[in-house]
Protein backbone atom coordinates (compact mmCIF):
# COMPACT_ATOMS: atom_id res chain seq x y z
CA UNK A 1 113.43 19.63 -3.75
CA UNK A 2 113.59 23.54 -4.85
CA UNK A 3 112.64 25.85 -3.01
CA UNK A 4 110.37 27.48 -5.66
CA UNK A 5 108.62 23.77 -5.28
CA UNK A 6 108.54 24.69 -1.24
CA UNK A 7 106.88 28.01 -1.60
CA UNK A 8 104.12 27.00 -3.88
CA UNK A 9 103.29 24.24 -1.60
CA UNK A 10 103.11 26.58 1.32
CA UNK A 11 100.79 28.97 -0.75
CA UNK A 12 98.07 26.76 -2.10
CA UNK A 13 95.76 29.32 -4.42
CA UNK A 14 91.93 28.94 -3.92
CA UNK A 15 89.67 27.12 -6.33
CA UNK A 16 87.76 28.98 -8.38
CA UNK A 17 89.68 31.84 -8.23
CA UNK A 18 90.12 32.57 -11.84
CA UNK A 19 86.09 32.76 -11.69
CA UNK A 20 85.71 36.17 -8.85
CA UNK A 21 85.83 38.67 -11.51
CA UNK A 22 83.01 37.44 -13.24
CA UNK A 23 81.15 37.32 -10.48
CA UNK A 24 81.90 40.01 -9.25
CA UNK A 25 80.94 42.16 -12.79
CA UNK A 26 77.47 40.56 -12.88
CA UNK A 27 76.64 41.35 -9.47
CA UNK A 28 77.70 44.59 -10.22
CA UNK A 29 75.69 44.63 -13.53
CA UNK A 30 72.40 43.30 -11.24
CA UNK A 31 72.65 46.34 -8.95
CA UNK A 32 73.04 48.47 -11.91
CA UNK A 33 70.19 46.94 -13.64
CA UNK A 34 67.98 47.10 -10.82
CA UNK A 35 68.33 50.23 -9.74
CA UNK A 36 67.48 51.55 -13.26
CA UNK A 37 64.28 49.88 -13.08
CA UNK A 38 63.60 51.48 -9.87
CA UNK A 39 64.11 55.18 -11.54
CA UNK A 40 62.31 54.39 -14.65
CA UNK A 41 59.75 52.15 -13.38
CA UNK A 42 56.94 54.78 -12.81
CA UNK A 43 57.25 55.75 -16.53
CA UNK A 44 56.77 52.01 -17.37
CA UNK A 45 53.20 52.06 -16.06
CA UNK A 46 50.32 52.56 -18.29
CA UNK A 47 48.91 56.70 -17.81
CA UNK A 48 45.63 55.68 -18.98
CA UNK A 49 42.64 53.08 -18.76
CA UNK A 50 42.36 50.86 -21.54
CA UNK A 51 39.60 51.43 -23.92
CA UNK A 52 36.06 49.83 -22.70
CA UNK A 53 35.43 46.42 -24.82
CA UNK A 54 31.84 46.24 -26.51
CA UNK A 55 29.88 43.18 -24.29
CA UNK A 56 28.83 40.24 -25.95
CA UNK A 57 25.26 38.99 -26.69
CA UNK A 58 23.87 36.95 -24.58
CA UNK A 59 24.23 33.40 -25.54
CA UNK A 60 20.70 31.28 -26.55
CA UNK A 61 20.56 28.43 -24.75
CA UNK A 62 16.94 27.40 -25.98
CA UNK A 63 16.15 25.02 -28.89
CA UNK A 64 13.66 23.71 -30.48
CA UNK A 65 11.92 20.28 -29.79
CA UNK A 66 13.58 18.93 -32.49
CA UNK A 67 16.51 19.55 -31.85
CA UNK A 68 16.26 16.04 -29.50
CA UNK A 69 14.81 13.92 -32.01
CA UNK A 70 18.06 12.07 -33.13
CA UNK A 71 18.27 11.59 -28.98
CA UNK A 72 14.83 10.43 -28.44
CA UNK A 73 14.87 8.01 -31.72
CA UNK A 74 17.75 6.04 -30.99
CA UNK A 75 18.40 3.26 -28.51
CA UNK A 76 20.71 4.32 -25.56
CA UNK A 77 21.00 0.40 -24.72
CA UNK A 78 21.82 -0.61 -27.74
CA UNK A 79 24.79 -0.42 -29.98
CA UNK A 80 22.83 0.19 -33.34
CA UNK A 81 20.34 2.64 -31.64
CA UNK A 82 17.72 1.40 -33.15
CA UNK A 83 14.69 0.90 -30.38
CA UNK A 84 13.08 -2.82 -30.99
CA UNK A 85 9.53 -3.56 -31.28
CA UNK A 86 7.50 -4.21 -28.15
CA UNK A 87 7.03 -7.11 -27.14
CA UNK A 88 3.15 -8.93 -27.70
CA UNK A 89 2.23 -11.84 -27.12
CA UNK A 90 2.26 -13.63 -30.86
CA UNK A 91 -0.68 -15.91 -30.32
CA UNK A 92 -2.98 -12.66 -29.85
CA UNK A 93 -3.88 -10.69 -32.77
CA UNK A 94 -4.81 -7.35 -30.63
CA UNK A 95 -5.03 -6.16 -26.94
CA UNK A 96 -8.68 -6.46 -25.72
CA UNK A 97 -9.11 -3.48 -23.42
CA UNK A 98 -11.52 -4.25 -20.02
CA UNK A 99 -14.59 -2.12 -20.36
CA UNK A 100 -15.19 -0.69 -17.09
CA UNK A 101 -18.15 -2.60 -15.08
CA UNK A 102 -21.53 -2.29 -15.50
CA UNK A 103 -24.73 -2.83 -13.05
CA UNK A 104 -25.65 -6.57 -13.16
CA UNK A 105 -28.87 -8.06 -14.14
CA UNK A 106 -28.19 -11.45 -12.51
CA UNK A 107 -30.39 -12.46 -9.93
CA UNK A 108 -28.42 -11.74 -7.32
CA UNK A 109 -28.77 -9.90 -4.41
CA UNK A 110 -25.74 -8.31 -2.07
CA UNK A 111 -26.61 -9.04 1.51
CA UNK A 112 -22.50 -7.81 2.93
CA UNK A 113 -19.31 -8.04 2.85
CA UNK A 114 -16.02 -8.41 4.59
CA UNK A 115 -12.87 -7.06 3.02
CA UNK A 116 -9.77 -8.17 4.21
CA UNK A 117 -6.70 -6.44 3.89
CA UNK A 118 -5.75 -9.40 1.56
CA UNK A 119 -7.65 -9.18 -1.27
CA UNK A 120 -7.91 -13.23 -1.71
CA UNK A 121 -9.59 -13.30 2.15
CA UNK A 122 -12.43 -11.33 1.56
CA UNK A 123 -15.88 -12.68 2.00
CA UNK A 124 -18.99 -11.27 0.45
CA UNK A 125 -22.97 -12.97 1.39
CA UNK A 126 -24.41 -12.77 -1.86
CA UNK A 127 -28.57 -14.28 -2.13
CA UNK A 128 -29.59 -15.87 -5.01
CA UNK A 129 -33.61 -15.22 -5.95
CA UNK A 130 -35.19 -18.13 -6.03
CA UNK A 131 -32.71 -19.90 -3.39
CA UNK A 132 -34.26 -18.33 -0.91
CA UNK A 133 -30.22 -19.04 0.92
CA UNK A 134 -27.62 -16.81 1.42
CA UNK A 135 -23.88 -18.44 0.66
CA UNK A 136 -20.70 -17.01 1.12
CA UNK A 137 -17.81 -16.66 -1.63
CA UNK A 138 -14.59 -15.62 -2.16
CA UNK A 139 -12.29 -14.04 -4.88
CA UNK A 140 -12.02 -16.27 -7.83
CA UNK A 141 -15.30 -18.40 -7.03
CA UNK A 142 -18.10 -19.14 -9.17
CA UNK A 143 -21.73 -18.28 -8.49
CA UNK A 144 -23.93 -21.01 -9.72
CA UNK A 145 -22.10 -21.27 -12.89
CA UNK A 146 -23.33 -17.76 -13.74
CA UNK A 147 -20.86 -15.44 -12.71
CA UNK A 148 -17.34 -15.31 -10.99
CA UNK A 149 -16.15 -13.02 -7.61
CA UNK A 150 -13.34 -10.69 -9.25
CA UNK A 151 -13.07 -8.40 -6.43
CA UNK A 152 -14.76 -7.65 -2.69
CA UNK A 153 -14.74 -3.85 -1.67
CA UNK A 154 -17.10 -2.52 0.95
CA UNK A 155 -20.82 -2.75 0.48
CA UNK A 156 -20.04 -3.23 -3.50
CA UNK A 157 -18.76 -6.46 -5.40
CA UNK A 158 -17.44 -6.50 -9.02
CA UNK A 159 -18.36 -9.83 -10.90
CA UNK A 160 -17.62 -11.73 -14.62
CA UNK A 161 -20.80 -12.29 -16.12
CA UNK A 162 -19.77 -15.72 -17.56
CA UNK A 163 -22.35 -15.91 -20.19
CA UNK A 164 -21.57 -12.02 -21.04
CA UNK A 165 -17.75 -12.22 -20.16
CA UNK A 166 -18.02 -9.01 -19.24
CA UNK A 167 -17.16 -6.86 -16.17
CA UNK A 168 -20.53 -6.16 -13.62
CA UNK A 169 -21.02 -5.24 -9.85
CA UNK A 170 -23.75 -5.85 -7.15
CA UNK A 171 -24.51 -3.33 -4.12
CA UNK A 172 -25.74 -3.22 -1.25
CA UNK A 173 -28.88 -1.51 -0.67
CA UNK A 174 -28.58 2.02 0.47
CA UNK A 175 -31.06 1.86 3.11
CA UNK A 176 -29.62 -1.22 4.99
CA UNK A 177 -26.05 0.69 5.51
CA UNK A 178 -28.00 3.83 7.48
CA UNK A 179 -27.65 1.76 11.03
CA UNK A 180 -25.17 4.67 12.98
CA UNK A 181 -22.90 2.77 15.41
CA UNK A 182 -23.90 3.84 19.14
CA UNK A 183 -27.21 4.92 17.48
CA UNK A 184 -30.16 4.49 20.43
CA UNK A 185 -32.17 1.36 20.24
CA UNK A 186 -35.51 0.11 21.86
CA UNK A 187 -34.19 -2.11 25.10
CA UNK A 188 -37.77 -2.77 26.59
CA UNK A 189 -38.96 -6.36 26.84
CA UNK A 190 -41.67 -6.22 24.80
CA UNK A 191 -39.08 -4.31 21.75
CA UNK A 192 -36.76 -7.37 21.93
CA UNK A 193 -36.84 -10.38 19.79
CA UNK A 194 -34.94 -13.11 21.47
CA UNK A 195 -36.20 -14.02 25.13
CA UNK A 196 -33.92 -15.48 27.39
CA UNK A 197 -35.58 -18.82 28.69
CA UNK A 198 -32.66 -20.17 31.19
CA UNK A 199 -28.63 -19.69 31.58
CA UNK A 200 -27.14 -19.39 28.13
CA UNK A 201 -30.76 -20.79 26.45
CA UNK A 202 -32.99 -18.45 24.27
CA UNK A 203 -35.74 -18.79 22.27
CA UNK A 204 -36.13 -16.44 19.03
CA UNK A 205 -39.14 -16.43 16.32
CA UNK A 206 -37.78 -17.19 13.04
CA UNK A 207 -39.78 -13.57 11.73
CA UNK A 208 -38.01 -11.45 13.92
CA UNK A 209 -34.94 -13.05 13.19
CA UNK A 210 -35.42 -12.80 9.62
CA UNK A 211 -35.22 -8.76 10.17
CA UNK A 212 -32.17 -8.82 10.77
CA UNK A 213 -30.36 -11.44 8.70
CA UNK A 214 -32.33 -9.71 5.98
CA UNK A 215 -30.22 -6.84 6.82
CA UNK A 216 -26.17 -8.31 6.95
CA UNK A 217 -25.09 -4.55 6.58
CA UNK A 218 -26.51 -3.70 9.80
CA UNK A 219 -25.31 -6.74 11.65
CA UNK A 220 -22.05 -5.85 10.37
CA UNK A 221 -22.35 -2.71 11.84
CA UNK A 222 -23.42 -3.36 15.22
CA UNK A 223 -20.18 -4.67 16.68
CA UNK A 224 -16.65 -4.84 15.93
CA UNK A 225 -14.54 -8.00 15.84
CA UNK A 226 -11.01 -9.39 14.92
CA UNK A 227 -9.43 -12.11 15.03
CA UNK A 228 -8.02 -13.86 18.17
CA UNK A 229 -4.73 -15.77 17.47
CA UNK A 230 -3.19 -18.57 19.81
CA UNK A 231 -0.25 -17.64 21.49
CA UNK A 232 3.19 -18.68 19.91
CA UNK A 233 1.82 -20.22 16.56
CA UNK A 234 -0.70 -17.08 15.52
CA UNK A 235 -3.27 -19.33 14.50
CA UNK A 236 -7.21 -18.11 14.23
CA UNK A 237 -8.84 -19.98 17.04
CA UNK A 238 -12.34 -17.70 16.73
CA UNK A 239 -13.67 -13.83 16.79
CA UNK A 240 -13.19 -11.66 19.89
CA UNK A 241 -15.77 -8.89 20.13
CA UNK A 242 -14.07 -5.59 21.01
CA UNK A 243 -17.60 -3.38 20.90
CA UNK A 244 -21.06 -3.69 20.47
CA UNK A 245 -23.93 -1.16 20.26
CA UNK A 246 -26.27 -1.54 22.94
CA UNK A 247 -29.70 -2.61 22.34
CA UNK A 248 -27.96 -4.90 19.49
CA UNK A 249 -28.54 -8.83 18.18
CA UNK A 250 -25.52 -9.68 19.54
CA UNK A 251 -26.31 -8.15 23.30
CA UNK A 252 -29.87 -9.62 23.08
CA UNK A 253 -28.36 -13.07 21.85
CA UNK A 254 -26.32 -12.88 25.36
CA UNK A 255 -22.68 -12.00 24.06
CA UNK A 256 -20.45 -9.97 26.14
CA UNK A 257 -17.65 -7.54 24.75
CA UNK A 258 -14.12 -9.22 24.87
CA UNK A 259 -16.27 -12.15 24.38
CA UNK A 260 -13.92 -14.94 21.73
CA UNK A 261 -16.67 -16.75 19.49
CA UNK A 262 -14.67 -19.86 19.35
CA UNK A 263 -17.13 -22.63 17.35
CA UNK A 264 -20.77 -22.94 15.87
CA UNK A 265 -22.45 -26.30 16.18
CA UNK A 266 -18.57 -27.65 17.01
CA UNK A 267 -17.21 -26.53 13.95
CA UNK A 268 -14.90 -23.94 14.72
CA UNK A 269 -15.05 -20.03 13.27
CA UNK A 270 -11.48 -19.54 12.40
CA UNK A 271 -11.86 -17.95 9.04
CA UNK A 272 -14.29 -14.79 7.53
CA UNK A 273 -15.66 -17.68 5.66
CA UNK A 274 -16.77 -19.39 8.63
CA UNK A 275 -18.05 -16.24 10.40
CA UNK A 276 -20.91 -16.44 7.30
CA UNK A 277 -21.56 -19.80 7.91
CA UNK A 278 -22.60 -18.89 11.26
CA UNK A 279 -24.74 -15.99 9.55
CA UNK A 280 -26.23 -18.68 7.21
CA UNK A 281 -27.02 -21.20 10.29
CA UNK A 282 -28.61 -18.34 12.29
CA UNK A 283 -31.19 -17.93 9.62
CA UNK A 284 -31.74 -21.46 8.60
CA UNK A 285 -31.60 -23.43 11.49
CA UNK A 286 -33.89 -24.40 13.97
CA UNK A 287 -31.32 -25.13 16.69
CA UNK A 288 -28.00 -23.84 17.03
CA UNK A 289 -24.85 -23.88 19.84
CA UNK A 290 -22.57 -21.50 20.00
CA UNK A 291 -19.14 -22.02 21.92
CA UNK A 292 -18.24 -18.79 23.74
CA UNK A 293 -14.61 -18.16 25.49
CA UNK A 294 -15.50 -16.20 28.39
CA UNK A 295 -13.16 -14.92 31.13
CA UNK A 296 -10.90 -17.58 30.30
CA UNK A 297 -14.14 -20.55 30.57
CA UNK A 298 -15.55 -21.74 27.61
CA UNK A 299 -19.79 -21.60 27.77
CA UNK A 300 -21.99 -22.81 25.27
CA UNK A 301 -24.97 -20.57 24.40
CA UNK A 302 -28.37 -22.78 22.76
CA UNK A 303 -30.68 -20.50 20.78
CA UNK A 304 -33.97 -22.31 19.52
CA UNK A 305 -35.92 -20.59 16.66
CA UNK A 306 -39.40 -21.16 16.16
């Protein structure tokens, strides 16, 4: 091997090499470049404001009620937009509208009510002239063929005149619904209509009775019951009086508060329906036997009206 071979194998030259002059120019060129931007760069700035620009006018973002008719003609649910006619009943030629009730000019007289908070439970005592009996009824019954319960509200019941087919209502009288709870009552002897003739017996005159039964809306308001429910299956097994006003029917016919009015006659008061029925036999009867839960006993009290 030459030695010209040796000595270029002992002096490799770098890579690139052919390339530092280039660089080295540019970077040159930068610093050049830069710092002439730094000594002219204050003359580069703008001297003055620039000129103000006139504002806009504000933009109108009312319209007119029109302006949403294509909106509110058109269909949103539907792909043609077109809105479809309502839908009627196609045996029916128009809509009969319910004229509000009217006062009715049946024979038929008010005597209470009990409104449940369902509408279907509520009772109302309603005496037919000529009767001369009081009878309890429901929503949806019919009264002597003459006229159907629609609804039961307090001291007020709106009724279907079947002959009419119109819309009526019955009150109560005004002066039967003035008894105050609490108000004071006579409690002498001589003031009270039922006597007490033994334990749990009493003897009551069929006129003095007939003030009161003459007068539910009174009764009604003389004590306060609910309902008392068996244990475990909820079931109505009779009335439990919470409170009473003193000097009332129900103290002179020997009830006791917390007392559970559990059956009339044997047939047991587990429904509003069957609370009139005991309303009904009060007045009619000449005899009745009323099964009273007492303190956990049950007693029977006997009234006899004469």
């Amino acid at each position: 091997m030459s030695s010209k071979n040796l000595k270029h194998q002992k002096n490799p030259r770098p890579p690139l090499e052919k390339w530092y002059a280039y660089v080295f120019f540019i970077f040159v060129g930068y610093c050049i470049a830069d710092l002439g931007i730094l000594a002219y760069r204050d003359r580069m700035l703008p001297q003055a404001p620039p000129p103000a620009r006139p504002k806009p006018p504000p933009a109108d973002f009312t319209s007119s009620s029109g302006a949403y008719n294509p909106i509110a003609s058109r269909n949103i649910f539907a792909s043609s937009g077109l809105i479809p006619d309502a839908l009627v009943d196609k045996n029916k030629t128009y809509q009969e509208i319910e004229a509000a009730p009217v006062p009715s000019q049946l024979p038929l007289t008010l005597m209470g009510t009990l409104v449940h908070s369902n509408p279907a439970k509520s009772i109302a005592a309603i005496d037919i002239k000529g009767k001369n009996q009081v009878n309890s009824y429901s929503t949806g019954r019919e009264i002597e063929g003459i006229a159907s319960i629609v609804t039961v509200e307090r001291q007020k019941v709106i009724i279907r005149n079947l002959n009419l087919n119109r819309l009526e209502f019955i009150e109560m009288k005004k002066e039967g619904s003035k008894v105050a709870f609490g108000s004071a009552t006579k409690s002498s002897d001589s003031a009270k209509e039922v006597r007490k003739t033994g334990d749990n017996t009493f003897s009551i005159n069929r006129s003095d009775l007939l003030k009161y039964t003459n007068d539910l809306s009174s009764i009604l308001m003389q004590a306060r019951a609910v309902p008392n429910r068996e244990p475990g299956t909820g079931a109505i097994n009779g009335f439990r009086v919470l409170d009473m006003q003193p000097g009332s029917i129900y103290e002179q016919l020997g009830i006791q508060r917390m007392d559970v009015i559990k059956s009339v006659d044997g047939t047991p008061v587990d429904s509003p329906a069957k609370a009139m029925e005991l309303y009904n036999s009060l007045k009619n009867s000449p005899k009745l036997s009323l099964q009273v839960e007492r303190n956990g006993k049950t007693e029977t009290m006997t009234y006899n009206i004469h």
